[in-house]
PDB file of N, CA and C in Angstrom:
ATOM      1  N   UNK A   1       5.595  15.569  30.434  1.00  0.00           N
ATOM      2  CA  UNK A   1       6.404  15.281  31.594  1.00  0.00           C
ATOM      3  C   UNK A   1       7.688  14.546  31.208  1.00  0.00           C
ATOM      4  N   UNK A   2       7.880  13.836  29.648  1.00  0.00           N
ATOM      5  CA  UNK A   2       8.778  13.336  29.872  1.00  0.00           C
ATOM      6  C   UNK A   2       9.470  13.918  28.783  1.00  0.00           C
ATOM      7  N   UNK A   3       9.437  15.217  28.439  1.00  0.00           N
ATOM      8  CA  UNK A   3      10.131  16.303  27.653  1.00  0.00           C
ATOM      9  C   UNK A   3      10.817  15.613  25.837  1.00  0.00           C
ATOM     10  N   UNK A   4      11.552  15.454  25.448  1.00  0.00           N
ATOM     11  CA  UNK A   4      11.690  14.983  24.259  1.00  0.00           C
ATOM     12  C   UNK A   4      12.328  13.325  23.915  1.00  0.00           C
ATOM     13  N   UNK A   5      12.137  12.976  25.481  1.00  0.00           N
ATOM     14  CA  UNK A   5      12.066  11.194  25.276  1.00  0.00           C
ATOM     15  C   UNK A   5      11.384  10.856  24.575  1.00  0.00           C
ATOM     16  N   UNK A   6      10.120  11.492  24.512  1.00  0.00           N
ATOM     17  CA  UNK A   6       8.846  10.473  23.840  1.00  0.00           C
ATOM     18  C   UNK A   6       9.302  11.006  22.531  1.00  0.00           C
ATOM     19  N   UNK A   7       9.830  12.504  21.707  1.00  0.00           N
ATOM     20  CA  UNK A   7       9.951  12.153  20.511  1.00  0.00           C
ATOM     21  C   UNK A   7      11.083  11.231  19.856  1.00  0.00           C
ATOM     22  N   UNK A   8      11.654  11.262  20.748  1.00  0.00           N
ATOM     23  CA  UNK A   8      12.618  10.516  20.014  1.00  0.00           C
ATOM     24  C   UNK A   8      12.189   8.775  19.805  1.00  0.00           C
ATOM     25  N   UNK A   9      11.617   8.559  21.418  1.00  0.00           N
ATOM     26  CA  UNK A   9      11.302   7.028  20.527  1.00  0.00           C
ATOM     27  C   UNK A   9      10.351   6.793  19.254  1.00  0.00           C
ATOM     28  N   UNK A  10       9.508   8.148  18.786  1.00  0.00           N
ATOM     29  CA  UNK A  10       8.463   7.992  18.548  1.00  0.00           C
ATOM     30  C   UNK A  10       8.484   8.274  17.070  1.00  0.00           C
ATOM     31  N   UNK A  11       9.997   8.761  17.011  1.00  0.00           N
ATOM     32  CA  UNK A  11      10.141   9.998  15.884  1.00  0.00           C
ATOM     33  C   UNK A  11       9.589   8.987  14.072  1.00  0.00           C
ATOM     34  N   UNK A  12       9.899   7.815  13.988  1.00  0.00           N
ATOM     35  CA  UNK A  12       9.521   7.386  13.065  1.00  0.00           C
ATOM     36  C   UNK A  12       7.829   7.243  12.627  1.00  0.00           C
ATOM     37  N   UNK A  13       7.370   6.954  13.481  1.00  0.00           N
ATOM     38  CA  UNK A  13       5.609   6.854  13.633  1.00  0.00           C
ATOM     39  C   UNK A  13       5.106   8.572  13.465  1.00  0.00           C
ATOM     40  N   UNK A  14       5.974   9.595  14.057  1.00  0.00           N
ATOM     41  CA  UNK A  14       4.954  10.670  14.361  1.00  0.00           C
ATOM     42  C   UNK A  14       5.668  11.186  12.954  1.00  0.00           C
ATOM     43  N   UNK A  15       7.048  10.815  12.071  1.00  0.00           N
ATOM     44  CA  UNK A  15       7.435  11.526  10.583  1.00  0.00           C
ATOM     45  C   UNK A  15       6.243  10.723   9.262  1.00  0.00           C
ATOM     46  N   UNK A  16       5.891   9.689   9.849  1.00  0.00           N
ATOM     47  CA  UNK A  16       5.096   8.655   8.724  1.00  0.00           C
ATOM     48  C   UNK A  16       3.798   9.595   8.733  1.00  0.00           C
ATOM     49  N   UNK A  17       3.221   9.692  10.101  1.00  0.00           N
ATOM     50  CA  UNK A  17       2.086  10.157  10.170  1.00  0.00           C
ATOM     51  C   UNK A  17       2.059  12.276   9.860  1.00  0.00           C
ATOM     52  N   UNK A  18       3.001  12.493   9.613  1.00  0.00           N
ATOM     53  CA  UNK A  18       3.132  13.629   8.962  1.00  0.00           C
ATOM     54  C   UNK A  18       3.316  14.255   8.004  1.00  0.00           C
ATOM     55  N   UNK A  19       3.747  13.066   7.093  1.00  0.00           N
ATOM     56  CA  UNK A  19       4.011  12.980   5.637  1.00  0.00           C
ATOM     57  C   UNK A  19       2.279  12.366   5.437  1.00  0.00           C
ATOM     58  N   UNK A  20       2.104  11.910   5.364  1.00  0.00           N
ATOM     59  CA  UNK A  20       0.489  11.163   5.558  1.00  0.00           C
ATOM     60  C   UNK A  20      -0.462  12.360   5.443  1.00  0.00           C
ATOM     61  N   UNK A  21      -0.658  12.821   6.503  1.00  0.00           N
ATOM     62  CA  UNK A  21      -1.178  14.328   6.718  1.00  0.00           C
ATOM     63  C   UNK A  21      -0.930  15.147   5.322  1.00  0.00           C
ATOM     64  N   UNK A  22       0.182  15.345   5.142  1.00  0.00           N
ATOM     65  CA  UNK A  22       0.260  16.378   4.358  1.00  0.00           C
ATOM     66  C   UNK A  22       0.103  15.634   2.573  1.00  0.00           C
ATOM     67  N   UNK A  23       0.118  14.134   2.384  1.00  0.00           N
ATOM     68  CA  UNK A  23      -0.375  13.204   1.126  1.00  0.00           C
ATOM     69  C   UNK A  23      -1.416  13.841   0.661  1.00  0.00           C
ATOM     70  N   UNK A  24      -2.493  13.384   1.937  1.00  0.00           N
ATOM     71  CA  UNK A  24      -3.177  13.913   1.921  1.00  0.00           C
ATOM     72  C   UNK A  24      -4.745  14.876   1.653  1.00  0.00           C
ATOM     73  N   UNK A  25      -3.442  16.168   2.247  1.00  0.00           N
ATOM     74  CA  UNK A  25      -3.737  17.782   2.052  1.00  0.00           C
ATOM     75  C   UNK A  25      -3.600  18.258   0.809  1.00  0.00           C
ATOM     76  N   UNK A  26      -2.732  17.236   0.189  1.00  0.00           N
ATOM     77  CA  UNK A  26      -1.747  18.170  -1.003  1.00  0.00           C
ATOM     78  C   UNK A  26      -2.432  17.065  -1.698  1.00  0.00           C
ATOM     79  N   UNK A  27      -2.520  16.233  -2.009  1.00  0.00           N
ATOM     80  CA  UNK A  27      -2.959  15.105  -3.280  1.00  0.00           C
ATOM     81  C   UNK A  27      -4.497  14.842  -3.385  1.00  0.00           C
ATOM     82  N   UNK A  28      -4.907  14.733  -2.151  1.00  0.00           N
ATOM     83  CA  UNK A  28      -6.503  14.257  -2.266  1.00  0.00           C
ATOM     84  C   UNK A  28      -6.673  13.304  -2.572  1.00  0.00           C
ATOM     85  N   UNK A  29      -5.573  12.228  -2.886  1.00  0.00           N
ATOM     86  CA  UNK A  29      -5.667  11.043  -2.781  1.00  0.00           C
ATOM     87  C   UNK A  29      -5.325  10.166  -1.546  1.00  0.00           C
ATOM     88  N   UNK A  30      -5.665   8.811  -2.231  1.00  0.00           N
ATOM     89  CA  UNK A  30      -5.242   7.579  -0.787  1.00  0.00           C
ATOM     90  C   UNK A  30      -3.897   7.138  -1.336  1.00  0.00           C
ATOM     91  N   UNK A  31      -3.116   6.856  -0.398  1.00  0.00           N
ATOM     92  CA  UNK A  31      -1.786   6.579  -0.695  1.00  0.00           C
ATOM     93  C   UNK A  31      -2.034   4.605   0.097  1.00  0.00           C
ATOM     94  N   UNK A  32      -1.433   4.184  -0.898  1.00  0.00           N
ATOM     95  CA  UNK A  32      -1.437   2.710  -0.686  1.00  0.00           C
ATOM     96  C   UNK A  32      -0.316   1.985   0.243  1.00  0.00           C
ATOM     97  N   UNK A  33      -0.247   0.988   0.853  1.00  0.00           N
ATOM     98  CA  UNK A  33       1.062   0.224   1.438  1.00  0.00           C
ATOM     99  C   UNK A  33       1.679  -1.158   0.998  1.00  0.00           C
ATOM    100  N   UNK A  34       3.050  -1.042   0.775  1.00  0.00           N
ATOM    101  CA  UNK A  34       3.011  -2.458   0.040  1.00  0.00           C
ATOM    102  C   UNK A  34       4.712  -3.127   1.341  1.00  0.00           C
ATOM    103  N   UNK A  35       3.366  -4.590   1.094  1.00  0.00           N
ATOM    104  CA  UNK A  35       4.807  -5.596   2.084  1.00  0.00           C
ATOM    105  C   UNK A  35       5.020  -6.212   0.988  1.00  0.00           C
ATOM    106  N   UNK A  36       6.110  -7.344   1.163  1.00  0.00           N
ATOM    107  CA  UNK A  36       6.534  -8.257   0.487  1.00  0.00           C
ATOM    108  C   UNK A  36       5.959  -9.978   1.306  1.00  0.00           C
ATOM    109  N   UNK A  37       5.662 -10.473   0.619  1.00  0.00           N
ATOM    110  CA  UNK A  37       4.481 -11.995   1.180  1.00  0.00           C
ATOM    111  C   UNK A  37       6.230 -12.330   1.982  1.00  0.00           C
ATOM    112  N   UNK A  38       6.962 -12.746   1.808  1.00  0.00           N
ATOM    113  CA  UNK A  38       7.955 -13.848   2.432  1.00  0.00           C
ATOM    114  C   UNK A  38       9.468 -12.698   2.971  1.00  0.00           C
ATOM    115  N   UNK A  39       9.128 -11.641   3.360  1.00  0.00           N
ATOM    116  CA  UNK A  39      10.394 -10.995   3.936  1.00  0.00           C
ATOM    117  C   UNK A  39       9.988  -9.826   4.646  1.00  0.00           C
ATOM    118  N   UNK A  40      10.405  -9.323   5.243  1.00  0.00           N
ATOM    119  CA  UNK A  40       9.905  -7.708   6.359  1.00  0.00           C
ATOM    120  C   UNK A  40      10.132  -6.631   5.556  1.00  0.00           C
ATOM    121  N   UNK A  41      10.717  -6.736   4.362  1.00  0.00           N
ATOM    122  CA  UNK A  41      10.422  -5.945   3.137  1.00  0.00           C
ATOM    123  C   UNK A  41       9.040  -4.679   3.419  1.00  0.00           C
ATOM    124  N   UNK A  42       9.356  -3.676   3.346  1.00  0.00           N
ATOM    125  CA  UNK A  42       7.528  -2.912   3.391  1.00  0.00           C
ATOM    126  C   UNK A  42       8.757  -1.230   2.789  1.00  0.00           C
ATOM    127  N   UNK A  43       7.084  -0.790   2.348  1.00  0.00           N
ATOM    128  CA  UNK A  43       7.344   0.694   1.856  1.00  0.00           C
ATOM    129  C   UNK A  43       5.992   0.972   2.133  1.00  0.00           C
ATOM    130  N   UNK A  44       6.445   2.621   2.748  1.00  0.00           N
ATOM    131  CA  UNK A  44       5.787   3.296   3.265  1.00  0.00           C
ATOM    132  C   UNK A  44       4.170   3.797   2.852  1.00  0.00           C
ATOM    133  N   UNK A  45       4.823   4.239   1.948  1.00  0.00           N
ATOM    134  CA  UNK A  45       3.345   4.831   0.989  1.00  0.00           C
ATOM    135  C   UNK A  45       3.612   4.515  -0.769  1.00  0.00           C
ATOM    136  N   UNK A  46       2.356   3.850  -1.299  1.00  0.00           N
ATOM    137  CA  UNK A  46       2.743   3.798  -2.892  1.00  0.00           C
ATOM    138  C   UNK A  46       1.379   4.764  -3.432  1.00  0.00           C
ATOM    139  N   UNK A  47       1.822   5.766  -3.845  1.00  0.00           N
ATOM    140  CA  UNK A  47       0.996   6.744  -4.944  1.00  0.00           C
ATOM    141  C   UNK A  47       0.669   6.189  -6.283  1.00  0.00           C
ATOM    142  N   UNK A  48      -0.430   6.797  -6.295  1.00  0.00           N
ATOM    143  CA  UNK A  48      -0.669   6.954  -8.087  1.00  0.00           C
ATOM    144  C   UNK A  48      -0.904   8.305  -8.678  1.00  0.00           C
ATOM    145  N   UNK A  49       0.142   8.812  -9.572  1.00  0.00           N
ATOM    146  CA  UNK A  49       0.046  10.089  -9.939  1.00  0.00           C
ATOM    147  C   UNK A  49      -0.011  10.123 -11.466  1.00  0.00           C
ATOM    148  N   UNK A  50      -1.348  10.512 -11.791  1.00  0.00           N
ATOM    149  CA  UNK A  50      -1.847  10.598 -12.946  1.00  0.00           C
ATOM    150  C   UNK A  50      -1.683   8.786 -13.800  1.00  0.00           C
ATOM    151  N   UNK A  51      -0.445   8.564 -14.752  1.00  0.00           N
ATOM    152  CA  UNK A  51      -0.712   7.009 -15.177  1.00  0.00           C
ATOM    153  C   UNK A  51       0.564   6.577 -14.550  1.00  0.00           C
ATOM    154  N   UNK A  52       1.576   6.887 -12.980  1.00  0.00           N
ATOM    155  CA  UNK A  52       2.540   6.601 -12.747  1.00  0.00           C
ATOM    156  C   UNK A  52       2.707   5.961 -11.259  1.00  0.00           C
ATOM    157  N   UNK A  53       3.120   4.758 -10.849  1.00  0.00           N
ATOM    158  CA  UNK A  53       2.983   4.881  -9.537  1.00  0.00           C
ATOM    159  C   UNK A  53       4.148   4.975  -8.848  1.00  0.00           C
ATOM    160  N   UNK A  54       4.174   6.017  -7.704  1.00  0.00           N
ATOM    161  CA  UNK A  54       5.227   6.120  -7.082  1.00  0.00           C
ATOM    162  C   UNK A  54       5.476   5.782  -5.651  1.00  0.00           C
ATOM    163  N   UNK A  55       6.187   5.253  -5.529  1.00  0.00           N
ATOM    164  CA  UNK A  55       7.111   4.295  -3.993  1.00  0.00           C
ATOM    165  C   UNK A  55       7.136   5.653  -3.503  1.00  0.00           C
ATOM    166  N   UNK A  56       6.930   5.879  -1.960  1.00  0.00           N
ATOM    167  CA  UNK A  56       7.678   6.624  -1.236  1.00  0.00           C
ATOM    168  C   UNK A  56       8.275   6.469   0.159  1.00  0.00           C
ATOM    169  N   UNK A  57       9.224   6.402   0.449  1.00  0.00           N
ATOM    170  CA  UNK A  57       9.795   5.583   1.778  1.00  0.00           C
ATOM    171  C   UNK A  57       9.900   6.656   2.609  1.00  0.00           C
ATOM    172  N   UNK A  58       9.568   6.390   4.135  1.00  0.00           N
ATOM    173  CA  UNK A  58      10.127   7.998   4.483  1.00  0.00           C
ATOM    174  C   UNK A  58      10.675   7.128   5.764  1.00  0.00           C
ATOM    175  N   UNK A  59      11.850   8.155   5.893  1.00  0.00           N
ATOM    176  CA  UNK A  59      12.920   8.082   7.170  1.00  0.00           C
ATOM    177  C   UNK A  59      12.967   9.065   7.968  1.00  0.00           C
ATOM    178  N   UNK A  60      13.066   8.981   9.461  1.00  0.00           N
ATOM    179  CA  UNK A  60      13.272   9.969  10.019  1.00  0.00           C
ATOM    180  C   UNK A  60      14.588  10.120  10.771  1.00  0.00           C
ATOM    181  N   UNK A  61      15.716   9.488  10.398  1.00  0.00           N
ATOM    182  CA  UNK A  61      17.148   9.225  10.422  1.00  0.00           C
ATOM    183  C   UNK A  61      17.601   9.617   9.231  1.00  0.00           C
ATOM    184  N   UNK A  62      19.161  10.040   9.283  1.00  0.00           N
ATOM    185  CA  UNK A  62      19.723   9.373   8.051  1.00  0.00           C
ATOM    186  C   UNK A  62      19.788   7.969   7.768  1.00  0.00           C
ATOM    187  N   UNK A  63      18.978   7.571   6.687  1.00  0.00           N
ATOM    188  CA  UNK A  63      19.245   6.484   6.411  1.00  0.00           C
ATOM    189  C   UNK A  63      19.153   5.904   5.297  1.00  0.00           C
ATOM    190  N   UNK A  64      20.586   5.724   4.118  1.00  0.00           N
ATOM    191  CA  UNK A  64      20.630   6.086   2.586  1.00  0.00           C
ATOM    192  C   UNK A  64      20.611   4.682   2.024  1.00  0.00           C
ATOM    193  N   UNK A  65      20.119   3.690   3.009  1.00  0.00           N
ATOM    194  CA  UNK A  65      19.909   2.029   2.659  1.00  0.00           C
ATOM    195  C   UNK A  65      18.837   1.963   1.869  1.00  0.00           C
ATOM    196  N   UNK A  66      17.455   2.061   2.114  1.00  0.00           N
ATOM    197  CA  UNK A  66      16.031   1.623   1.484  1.00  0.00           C
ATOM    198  C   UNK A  66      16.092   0.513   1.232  1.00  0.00           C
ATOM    199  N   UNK A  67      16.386  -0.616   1.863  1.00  0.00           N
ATOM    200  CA  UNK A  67      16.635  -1.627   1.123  1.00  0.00           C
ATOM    201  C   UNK A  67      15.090  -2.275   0.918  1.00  0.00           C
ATOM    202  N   UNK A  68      14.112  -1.643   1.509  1.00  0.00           N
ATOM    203  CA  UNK A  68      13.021  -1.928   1.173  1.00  0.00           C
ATOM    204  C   UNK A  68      12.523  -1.234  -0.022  1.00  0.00           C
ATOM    205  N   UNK A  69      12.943   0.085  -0.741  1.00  0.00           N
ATOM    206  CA  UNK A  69      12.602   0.247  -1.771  1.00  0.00           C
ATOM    207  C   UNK A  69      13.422  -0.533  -2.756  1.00  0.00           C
ATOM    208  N   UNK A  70      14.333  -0.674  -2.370  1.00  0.00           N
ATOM    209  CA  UNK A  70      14.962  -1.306  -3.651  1.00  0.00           C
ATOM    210  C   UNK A  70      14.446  -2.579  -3.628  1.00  0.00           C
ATOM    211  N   UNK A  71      13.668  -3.702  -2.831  1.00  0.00           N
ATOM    212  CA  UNK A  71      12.946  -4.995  -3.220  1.00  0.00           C
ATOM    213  C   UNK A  71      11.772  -4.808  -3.777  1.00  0.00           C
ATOM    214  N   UNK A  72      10.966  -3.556  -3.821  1.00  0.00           N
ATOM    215  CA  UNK A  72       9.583  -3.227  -4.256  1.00  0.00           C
ATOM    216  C   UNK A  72      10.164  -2.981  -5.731  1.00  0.00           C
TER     217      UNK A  72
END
């Protein structure tokens, strides 16, 4: 009923939870979350792929800041 209002407020929660989904589908692994103890600092999902771990931030804007990956 309320046509593409709701995606738009929503659009960050329903891109996290779709990348998630497809972690996953495709990895078969658990993807981890990391904050920072003393700042709002956070990244999305941290992988472990094979002996490597990888940050992955996801946006559903343009948005070429990360300034949360770059404190992790």
């Amino acid at each position: 009923m309320r046509g593409n209002e709701l995606f738009a407020e929503f659009k960050g929660a329903l891109t996290e939870q779709f990348v998630l989904q497809q972690l996953l589908a495709c990895l078969g692994s658990q993807p981890f979350y990391w904050s920072a103890d003393q700042s709002s600092a956070e990244v999305d999902f941290v992988l472990q792929l094979d002996d490597q771990i990888v940050p992955l931030e996801v946006k559903a804007a343009e948005n070429l800041q990360s300034k949360s990956l770059k404190s992790y």
